[in-house]
C-alpha atoms as a PDB file:
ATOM      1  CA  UNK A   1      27.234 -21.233 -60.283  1.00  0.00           C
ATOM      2  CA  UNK A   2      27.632 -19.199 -57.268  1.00  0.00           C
ATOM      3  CA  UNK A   3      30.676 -17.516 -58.507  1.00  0.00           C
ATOM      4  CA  UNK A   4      28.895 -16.279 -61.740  1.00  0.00           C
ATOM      5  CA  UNK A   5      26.329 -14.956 -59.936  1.00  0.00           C
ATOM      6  CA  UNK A   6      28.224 -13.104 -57.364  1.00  0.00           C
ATOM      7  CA  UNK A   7      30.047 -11.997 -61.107  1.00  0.00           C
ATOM      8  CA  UNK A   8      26.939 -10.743 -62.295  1.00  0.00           C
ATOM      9  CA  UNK A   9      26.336  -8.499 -59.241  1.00  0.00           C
ATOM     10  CA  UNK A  10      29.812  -7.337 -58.957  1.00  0.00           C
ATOM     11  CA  UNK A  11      29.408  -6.441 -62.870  1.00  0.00           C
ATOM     12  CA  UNK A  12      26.065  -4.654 -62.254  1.00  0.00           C
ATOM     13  CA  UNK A  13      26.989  -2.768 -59.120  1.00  0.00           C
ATOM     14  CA  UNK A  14      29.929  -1.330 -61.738  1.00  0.00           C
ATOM     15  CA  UNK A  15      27.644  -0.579 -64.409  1.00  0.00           C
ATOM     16  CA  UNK A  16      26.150   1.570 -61.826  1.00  0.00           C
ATOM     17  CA  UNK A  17      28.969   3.444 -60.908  1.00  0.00           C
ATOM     18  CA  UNK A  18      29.106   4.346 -64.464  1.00  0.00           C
ATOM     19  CA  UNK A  19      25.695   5.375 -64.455  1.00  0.00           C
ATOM     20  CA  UNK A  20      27.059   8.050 -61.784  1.00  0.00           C
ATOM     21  CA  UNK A  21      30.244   8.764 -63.519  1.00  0.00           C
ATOM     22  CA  UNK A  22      27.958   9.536 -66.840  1.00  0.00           C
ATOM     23  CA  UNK A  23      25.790  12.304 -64.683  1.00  0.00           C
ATOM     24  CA  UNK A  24      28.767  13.721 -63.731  1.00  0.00           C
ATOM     25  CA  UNK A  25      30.613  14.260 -67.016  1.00  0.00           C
ATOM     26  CA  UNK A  26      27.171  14.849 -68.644  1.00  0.00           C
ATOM     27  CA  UNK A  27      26.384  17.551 -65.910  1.00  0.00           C
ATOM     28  CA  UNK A  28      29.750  19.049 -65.856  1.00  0.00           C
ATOM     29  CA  UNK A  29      31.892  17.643 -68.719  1.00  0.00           C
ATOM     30  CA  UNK A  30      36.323  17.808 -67.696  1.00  0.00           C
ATOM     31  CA  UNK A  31      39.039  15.929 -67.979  1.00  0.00           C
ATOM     32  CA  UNK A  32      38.405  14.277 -64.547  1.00  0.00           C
ATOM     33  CA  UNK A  33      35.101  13.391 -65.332  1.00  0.00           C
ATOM     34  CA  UNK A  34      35.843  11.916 -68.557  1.00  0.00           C
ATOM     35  CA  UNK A  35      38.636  10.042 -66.873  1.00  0.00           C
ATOM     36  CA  UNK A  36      35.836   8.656 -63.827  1.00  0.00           C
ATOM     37  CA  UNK A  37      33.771   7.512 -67.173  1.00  0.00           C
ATOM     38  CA  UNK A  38      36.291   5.948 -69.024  1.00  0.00           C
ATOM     39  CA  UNK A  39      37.561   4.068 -65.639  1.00  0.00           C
ATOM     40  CA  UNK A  40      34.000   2.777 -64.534  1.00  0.00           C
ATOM     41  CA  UNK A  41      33.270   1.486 -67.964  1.00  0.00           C
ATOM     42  CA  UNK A  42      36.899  -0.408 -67.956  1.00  0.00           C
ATOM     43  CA  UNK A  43      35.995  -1.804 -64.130  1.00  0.00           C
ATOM     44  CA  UNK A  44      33.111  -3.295 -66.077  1.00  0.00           C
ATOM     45  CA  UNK A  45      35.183  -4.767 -68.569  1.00  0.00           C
ATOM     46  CA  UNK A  46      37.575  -5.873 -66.202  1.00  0.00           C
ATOM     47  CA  UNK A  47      35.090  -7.421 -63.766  1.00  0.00           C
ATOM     48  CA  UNK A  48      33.063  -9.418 -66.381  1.00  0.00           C
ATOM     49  CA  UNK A  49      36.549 -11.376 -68.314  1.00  0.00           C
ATOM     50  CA  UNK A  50      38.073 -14.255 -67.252  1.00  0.00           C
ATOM     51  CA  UNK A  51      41.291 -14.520 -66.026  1.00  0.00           C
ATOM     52  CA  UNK A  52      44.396 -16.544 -67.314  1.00  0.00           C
ATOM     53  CA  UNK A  53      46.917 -17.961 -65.327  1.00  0.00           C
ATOM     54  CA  UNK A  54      49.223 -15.246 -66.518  1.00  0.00           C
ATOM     55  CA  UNK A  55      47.014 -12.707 -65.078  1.00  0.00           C
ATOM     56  CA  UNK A  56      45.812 -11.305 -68.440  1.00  0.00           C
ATOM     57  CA  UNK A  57      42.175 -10.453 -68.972  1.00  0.00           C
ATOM     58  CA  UNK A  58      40.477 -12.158 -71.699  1.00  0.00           C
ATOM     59  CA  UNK A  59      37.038 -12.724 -73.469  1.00  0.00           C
ATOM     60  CA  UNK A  60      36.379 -16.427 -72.868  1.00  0.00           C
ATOM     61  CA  UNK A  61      32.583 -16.325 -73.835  1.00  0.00           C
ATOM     62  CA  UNK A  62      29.527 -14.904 -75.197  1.00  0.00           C
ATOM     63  CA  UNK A  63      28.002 -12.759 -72.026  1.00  0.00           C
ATOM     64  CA  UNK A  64      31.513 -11.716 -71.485  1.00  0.00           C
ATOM     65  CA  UNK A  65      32.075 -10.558 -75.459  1.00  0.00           C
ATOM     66  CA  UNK A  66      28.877  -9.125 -75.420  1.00  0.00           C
ATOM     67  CA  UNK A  67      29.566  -6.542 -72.068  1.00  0.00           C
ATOM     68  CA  UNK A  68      33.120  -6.091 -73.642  1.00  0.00           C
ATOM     69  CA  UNK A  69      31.622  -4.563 -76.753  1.00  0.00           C
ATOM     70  CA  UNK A  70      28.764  -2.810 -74.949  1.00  0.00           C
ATOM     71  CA  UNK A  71      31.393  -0.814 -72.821  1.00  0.00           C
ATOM     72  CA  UNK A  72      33.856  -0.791 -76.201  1.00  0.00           C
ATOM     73  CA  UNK A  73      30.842   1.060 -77.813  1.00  0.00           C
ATOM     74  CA  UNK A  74      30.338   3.613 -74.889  1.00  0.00           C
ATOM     75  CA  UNK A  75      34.388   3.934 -74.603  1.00  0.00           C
ATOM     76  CA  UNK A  76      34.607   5.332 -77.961  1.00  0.00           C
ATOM     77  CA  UNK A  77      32.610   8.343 -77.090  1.00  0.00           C
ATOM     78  CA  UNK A  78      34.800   9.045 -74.160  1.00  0.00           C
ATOM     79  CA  UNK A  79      38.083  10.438 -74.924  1.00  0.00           C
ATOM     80  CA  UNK A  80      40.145   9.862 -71.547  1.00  0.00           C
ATOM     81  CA  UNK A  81      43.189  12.728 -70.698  1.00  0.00           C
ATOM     82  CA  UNK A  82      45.186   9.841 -68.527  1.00  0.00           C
ATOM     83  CA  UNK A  83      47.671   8.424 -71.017  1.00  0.00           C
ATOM     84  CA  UNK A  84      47.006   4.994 -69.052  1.00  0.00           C
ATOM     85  CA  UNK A  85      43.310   4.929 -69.099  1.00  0.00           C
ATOM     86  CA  UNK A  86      43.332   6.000 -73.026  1.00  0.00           C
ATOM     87  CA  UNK A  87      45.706   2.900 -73.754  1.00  0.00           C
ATOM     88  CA  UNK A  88      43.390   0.620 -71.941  1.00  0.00           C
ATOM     89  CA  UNK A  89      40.038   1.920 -73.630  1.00  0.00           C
ATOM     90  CA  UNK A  90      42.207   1.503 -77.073  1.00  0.00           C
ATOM     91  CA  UNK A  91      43.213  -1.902 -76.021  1.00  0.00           C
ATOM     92  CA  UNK A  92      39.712  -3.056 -75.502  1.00  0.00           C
ATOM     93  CA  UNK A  93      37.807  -1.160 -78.350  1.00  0.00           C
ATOM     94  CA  UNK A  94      40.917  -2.511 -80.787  1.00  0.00           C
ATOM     95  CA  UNK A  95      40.131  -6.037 -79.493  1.00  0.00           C
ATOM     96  CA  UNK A  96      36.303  -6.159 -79.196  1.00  0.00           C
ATOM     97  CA  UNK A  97      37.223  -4.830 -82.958  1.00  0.00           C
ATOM     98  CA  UNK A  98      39.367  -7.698 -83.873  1.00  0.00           C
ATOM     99  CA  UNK A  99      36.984 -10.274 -82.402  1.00  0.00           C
ATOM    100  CA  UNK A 100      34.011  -9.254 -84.581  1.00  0.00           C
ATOM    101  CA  UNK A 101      35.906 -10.186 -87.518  1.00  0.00           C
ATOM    102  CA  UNK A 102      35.820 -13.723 -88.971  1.00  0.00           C
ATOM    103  CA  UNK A 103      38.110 -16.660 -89.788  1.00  0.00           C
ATOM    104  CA  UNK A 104      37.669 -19.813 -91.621  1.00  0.00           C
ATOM    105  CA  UNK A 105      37.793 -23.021 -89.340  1.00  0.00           C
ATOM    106  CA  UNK A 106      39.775 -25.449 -90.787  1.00  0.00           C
ATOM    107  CA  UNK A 107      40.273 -23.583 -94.064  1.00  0.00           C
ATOM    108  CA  UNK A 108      41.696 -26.751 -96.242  1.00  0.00           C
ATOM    109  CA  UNK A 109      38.478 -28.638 -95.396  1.00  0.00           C
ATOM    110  CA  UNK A 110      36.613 -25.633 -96.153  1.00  0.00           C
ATOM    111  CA  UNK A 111      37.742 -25.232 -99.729  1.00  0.00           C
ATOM    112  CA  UNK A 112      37.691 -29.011-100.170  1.00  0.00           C
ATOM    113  CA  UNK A 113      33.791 -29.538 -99.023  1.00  0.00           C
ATOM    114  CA  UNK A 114      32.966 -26.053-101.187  1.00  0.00           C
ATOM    115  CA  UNK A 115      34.768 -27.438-104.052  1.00  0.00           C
ATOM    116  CA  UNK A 116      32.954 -30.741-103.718  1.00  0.00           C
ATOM    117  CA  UNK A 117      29.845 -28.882-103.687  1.00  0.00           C
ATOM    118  CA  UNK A 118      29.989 -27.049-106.877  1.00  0.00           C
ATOM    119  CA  UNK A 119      31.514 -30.054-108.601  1.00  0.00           C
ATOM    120  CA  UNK A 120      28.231 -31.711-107.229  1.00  0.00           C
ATOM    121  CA  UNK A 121      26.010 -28.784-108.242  1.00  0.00           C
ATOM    122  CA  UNK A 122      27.141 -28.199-112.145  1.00  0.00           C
ATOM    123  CA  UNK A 123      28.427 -32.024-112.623  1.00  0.00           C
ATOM    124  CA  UNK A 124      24.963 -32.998-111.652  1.00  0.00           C
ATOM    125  CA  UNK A 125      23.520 -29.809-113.724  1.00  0.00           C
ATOM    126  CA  UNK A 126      25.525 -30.797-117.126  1.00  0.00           C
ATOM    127  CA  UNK A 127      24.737 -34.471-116.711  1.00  0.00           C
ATOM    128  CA  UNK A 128      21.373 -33.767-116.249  1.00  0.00           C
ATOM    129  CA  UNK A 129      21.353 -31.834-118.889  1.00  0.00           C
ATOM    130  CA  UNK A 130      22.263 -33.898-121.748  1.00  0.00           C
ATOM    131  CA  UNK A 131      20.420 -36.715-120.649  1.00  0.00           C
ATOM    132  CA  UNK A 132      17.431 -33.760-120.433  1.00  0.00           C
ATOM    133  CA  UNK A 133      16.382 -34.743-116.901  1.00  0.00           C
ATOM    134  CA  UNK A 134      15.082 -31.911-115.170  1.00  0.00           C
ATOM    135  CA  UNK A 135      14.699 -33.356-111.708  1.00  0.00           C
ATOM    136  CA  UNK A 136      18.536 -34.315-112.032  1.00  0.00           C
ATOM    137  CA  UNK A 137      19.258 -30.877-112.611  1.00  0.00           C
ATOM    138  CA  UNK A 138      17.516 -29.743-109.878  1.00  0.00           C
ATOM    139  CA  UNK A 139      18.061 -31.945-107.645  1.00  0.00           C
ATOM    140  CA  UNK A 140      22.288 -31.569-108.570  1.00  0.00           C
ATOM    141  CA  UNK A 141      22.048 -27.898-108.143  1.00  0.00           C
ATOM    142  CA  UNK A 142      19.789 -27.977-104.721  1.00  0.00           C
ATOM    143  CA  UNK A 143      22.391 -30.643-103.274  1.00  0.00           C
ATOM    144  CA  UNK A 144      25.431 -28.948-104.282  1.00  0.00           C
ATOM    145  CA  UNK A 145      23.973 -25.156-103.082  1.00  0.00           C
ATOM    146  CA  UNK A 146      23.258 -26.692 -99.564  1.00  0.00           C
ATOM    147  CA  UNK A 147      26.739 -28.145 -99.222  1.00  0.00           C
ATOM    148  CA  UNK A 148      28.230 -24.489-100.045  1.00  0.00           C
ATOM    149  CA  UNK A 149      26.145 -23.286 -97.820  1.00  0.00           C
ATOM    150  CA  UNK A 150      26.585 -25.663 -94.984  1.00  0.00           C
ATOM    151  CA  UNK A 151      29.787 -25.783 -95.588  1.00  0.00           C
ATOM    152  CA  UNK A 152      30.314 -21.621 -95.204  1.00  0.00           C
ATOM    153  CA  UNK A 153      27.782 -21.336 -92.249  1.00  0.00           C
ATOM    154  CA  UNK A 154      29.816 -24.327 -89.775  1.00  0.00           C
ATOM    155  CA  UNK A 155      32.916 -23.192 -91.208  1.00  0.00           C
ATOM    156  CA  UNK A 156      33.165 -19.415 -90.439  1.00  0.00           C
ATOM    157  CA  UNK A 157      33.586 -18.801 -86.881  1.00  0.00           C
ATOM    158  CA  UNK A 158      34.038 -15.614 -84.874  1.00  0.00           C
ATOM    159  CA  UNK A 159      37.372 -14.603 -83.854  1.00  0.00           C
ATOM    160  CA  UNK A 160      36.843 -13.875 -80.002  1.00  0.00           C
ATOM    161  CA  UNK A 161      35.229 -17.687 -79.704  1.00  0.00           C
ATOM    162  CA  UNK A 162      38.133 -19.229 -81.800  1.00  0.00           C
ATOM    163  CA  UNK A 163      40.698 -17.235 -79.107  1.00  0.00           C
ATOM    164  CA  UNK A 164      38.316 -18.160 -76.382  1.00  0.00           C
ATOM    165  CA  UNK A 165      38.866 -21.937 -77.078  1.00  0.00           C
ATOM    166  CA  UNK A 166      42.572 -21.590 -77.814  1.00  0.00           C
ATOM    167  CA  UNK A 167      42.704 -20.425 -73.970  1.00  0.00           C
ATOM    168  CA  UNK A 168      40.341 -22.080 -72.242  1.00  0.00           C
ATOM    169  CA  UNK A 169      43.095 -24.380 -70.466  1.00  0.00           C
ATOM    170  CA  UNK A 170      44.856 -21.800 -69.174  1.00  0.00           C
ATOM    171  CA  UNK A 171      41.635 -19.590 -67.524  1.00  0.00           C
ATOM    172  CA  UNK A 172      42.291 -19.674 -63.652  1.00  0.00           C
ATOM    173  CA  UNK A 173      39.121 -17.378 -63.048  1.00  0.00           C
ATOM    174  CA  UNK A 174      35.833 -17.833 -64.921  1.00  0.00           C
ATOM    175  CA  UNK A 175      34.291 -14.250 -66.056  1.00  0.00           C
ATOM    176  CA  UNK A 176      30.441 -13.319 -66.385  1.00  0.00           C
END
């Protein structure tokens, strides 16, 4: 617990270097200035991710993801001139990015529960039908909605967290 907390103040002592760095390119907007900005919001970045055992820097949680796309968001207004510091703020943006997007968890079971659920919802509908039981009908169609939908809400699953369990063995320094 310690060690997120001395995280925590490491992070917010950096986001208030870029707090300085941002009067400075806002007072007196260069090249060095924008460079000092997009550096301070990458020490942020870099101070709040874990760390693997290959020495890579990766989102491995929820605080983490969401300072990642906070300084992502900021980074996009900077445009470094250092060739290295642009590549970074590229790097992150692209993978903050990537890790909003979605993927289907377990995507066989996924189309097997959905198609169970609208066999349930108009097999129950059409049987209800011609014996002219409402209730059935209802009941068929309510059932086999909320399996869809329970189905599509457990099964869809952000990219960063799926990554962020893929390496979780390998994380040899916890971030925020």
């Amino acid at each position: 617990m310690e060690n997120r907390i001395g995280i925590a103040d490491a992070v917010a002592e950096r986001w208030a270097e870029v707090a300085e760095a941002e009067r400075q390119w806002t007072a007196e907007p260069s090249r060095e200035a924008a460079d000092r900005l997009a550096a301070s919001l990458l020490a942020v970045a870099d101070t709040c991710r874990s760390v693997t055992r290959d020495g890579d820097l990766e989102i491995a949680g929820p605080a983490q993801f969401a300072e990642c796309a906070r300084v992502a968001g900021r980074l996009s207004e900077v445009e470094p001139a250092d060739a290295d510091l642009a590549r970074r703020a590229r790097a992150l943006i692209e993978q903050v990015r990537h890790g909003q997007t979605f993927r289907w968890y377990d995507p066989v079971r996924t189309a097997a529960l959905c198609a169970a659920g609208v066999i349930v919802a108009f097999g129950g509908a059409a049987l209800g039908g011609d014996s002219e039981d409402v209730a059935m009908v209802v009941l068929a169609s309510v059932l086999g909605s909320a399996l869809i939908f329970t189905t599509i809400l457990t099964a869809r699953r952000p990219v960063w967290r799926v990554h962020a369990e893929q390496i979780a063995p390998m994380v040899r320094r916890h971030g925020l």
